[in-house]
N, C-alpha and C. Protein backbone atom coordinates (compact mmCIF):
# COMPACT_ATOMS: atom_id res chain seq x y z
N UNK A 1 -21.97 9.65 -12.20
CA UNK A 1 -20.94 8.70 -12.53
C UNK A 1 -21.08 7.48 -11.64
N UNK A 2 -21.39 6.40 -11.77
CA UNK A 2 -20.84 4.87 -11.46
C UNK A 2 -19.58 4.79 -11.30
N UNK A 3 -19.97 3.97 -9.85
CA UNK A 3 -18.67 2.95 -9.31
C UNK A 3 -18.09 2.32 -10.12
N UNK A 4 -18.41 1.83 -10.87
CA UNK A 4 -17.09 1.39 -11.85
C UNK A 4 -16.71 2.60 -12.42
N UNK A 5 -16.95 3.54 -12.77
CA UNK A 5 -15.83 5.00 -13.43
C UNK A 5 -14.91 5.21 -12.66
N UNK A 6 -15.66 5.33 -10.93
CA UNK A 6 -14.59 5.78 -9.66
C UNK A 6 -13.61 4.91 -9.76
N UNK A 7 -13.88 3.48 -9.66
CA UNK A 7 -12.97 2.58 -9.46
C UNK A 7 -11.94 2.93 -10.46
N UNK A 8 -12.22 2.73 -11.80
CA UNK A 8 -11.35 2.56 -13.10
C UNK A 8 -10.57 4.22 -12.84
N UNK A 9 -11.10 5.61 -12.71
CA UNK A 9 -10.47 6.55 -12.32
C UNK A 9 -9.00 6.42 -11.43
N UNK A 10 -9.62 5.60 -10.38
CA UNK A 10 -8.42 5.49 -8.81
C UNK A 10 -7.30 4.30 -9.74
N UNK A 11 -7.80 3.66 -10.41
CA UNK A 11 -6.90 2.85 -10.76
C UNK A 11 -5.53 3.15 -12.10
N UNK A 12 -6.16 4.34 -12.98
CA UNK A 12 -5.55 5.14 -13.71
C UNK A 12 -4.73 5.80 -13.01
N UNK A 13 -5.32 6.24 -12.41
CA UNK A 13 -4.57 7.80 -11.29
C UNK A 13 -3.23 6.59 -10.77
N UNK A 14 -3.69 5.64 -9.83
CA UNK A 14 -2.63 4.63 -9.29
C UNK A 14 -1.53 4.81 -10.53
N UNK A 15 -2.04 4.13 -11.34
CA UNK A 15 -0.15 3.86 -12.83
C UNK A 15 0.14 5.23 -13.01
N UNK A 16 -0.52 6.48 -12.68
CA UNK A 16 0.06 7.24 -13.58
C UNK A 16 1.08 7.68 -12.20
N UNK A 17 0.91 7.37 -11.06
CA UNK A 17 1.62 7.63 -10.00
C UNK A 17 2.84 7.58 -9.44
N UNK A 18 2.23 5.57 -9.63
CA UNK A 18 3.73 4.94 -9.60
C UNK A 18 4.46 5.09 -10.89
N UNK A 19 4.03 5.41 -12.18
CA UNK A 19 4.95 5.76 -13.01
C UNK A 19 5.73 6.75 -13.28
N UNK A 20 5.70 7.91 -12.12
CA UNK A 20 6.04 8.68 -11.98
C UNK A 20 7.10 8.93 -10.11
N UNK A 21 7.19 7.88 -10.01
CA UNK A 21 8.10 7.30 -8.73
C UNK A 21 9.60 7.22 -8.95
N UNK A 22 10.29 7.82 -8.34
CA UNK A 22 11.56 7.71 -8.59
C UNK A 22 12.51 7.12 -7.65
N UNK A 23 11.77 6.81 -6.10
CA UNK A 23 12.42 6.06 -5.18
C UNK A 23 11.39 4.50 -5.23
N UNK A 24 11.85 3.07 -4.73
CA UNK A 24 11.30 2.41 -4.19
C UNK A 24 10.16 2.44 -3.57
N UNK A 25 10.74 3.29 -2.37
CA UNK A 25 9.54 3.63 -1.28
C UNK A 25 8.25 4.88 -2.33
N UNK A 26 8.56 5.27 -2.75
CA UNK A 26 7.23 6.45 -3.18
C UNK A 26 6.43 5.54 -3.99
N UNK A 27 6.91 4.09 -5.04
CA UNK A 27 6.40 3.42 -5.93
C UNK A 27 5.35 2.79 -5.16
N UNK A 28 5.97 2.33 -3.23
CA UNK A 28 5.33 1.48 -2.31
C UNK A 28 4.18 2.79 -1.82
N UNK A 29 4.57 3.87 -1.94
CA UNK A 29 3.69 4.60 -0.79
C UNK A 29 2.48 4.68 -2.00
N UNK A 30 2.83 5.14 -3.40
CA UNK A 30 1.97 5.14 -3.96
C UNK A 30 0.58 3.95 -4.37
N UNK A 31 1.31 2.79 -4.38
CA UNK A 31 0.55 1.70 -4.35
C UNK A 31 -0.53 1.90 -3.09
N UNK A 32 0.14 1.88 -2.52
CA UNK A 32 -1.01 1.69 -0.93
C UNK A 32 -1.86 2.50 -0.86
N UNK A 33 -1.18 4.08 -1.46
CA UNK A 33 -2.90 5.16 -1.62
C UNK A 33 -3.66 4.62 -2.23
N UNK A 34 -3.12 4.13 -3.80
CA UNK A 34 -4.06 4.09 -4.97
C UNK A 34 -4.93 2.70 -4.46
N UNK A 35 -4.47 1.56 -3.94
CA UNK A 35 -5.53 1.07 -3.55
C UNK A 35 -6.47 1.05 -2.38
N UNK A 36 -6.40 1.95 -1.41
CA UNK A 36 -7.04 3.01 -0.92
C UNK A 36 -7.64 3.16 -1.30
N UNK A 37 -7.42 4.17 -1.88
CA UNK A 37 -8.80 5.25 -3.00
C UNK A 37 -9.31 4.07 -3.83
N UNK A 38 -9.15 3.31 -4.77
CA UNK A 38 -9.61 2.44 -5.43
C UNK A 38 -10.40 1.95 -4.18
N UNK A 39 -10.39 1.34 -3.34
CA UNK A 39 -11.19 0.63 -2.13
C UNK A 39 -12.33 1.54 -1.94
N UNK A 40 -11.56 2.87 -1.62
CA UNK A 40 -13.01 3.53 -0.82
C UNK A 40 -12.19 3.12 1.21
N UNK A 41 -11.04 3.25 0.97
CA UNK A 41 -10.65 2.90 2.54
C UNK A 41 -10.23 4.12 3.21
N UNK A 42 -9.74 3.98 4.43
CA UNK A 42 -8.61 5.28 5.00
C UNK A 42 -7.33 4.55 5.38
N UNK A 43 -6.90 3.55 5.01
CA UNK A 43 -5.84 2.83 5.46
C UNK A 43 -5.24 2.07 4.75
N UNK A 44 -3.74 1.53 4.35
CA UNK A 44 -3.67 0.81 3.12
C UNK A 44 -2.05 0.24 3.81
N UNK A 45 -1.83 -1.25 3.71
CA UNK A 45 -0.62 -1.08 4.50
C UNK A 45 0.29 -2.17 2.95
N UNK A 46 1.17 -2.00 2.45
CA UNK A 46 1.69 -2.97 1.17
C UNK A 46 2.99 -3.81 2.15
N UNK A 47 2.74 -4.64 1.99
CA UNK A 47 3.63 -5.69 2.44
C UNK A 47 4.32 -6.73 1.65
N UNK A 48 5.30 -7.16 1.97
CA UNK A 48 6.08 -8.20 0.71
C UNK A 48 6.23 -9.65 1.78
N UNK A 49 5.98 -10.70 0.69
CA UNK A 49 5.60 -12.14 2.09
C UNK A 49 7.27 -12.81 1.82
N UNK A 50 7.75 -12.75 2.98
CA UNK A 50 8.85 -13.27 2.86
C UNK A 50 8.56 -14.78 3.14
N UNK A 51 8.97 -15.57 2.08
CA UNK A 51 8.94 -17.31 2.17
C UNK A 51 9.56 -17.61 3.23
N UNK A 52 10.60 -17.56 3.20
CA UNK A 52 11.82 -18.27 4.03
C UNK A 52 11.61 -18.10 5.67
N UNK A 53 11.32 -16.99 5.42
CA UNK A 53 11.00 -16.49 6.89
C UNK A 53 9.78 -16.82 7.51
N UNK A 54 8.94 -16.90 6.61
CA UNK A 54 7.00 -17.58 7.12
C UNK A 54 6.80 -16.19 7.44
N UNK A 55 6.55 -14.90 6.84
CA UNK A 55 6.03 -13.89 7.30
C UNK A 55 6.12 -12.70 6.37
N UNK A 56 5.15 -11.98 6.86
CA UNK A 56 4.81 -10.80 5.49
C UNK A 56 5.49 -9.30 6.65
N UNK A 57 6.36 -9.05 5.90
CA UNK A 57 7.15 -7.49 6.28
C UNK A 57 6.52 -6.30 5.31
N UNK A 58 5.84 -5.45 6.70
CA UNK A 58 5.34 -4.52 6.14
C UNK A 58 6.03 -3.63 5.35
N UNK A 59 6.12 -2.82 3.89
CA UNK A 59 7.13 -2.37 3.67
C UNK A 59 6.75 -0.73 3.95
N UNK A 60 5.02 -0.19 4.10
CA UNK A 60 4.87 1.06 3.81
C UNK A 60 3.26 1.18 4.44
N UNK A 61 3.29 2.23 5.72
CA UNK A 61 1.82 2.28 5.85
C UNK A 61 1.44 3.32 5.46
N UNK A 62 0.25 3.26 4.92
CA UNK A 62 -0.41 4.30 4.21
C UNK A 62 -1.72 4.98 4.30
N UNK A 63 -1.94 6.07 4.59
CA UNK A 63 -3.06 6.63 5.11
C UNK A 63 -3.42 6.82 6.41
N UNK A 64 -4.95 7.31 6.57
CA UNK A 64 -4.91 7.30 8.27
C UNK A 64 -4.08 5.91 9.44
N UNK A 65 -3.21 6.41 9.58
CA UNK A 65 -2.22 5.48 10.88
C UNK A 65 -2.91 5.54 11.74
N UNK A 66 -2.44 4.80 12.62
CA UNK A 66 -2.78 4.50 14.16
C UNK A 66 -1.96 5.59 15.18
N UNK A 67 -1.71 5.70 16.08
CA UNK A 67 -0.43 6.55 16.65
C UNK A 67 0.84 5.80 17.16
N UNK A 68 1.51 6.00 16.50
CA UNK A 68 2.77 5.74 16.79
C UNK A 68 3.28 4.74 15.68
N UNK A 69 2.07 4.67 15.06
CA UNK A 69 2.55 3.60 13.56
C UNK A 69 3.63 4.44 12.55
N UNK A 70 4.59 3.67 12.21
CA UNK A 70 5.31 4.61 11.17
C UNK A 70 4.71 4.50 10.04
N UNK A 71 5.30 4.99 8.63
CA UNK A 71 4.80 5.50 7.47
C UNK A 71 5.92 4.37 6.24
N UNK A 72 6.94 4.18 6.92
CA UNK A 72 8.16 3.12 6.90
C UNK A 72 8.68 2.13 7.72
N UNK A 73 7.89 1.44 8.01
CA UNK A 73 8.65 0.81 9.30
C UNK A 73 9.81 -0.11 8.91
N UNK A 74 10.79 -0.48 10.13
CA UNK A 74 12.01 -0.85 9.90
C UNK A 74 11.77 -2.53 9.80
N UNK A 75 11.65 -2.56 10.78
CA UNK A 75 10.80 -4.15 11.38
C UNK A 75 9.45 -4.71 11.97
N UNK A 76 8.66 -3.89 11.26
CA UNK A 76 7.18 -4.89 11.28
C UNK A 76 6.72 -5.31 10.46
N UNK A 77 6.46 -6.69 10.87
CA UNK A 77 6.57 -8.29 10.47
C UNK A 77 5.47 -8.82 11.19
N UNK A 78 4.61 -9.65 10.37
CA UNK A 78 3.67 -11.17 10.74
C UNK A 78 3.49 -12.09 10.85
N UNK A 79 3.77 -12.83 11.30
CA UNK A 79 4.12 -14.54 10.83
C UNK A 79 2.86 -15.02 10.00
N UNK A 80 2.94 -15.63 9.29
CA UNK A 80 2.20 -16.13 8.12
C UNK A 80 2.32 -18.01 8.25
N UNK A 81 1.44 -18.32 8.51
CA UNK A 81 1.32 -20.18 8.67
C UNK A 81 0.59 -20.75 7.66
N UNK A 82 1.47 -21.52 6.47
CA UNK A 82 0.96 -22.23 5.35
C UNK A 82 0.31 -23.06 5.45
C-alpha cells in the first residue's frame, strides 16, 4: 500500500472520529491524533488564534507530551505578531 492510501486511511479514520465526539474537547483531542497519524508524527498540539489578543491558545495536546505538559491546558498561549 502507498502513502497516499495511509494518508487518505488516517484522514477517513479522523471524520469518522470526530463524528463520533460528543464533548468539544474529544472533537479537539480527536483532531490532533488524526493529524498525527495523518503526519506520521508523535505529537499534535490544536490551537485556536485568538485575534484580539495577538495569540494562538492551545486548546488540546495530543500525543507523546513533554512532562508536565497537560492534555488540556487552562492557559497556554503564544503571542502571534502580524
Amino acid at each position: 500500500m502507498g502513502e497516499d492510501d495511509t494518508r487518505l486511511r488516517a484522514v477517513v479514520s479522523l471524520a469518522q472520529t470526530m463524528a463520533a465526539a460528543y464533548t468539544p474537547r474529544e472533537s479537539w483531542r480527536a483532531a490532533a491524533l488524526g493529524a498525527c497519524e495523518a503526519l506520521g508524527g508523535s505529537f499534535a498540539a490544536l490551537s485556536v488564534w485568538e485575534r484580539d489578543r495577538g495569540r494562538l491558545r492551545v486548546l488540546v495536546n495530543a500525543g507523546q507530551r513533554a512532562e508536565g505538559e497537560e492534555e488540556f491546558p487552562e492557559e497556554e498561549a503564544y503571542p502571534v505578531h502580524e
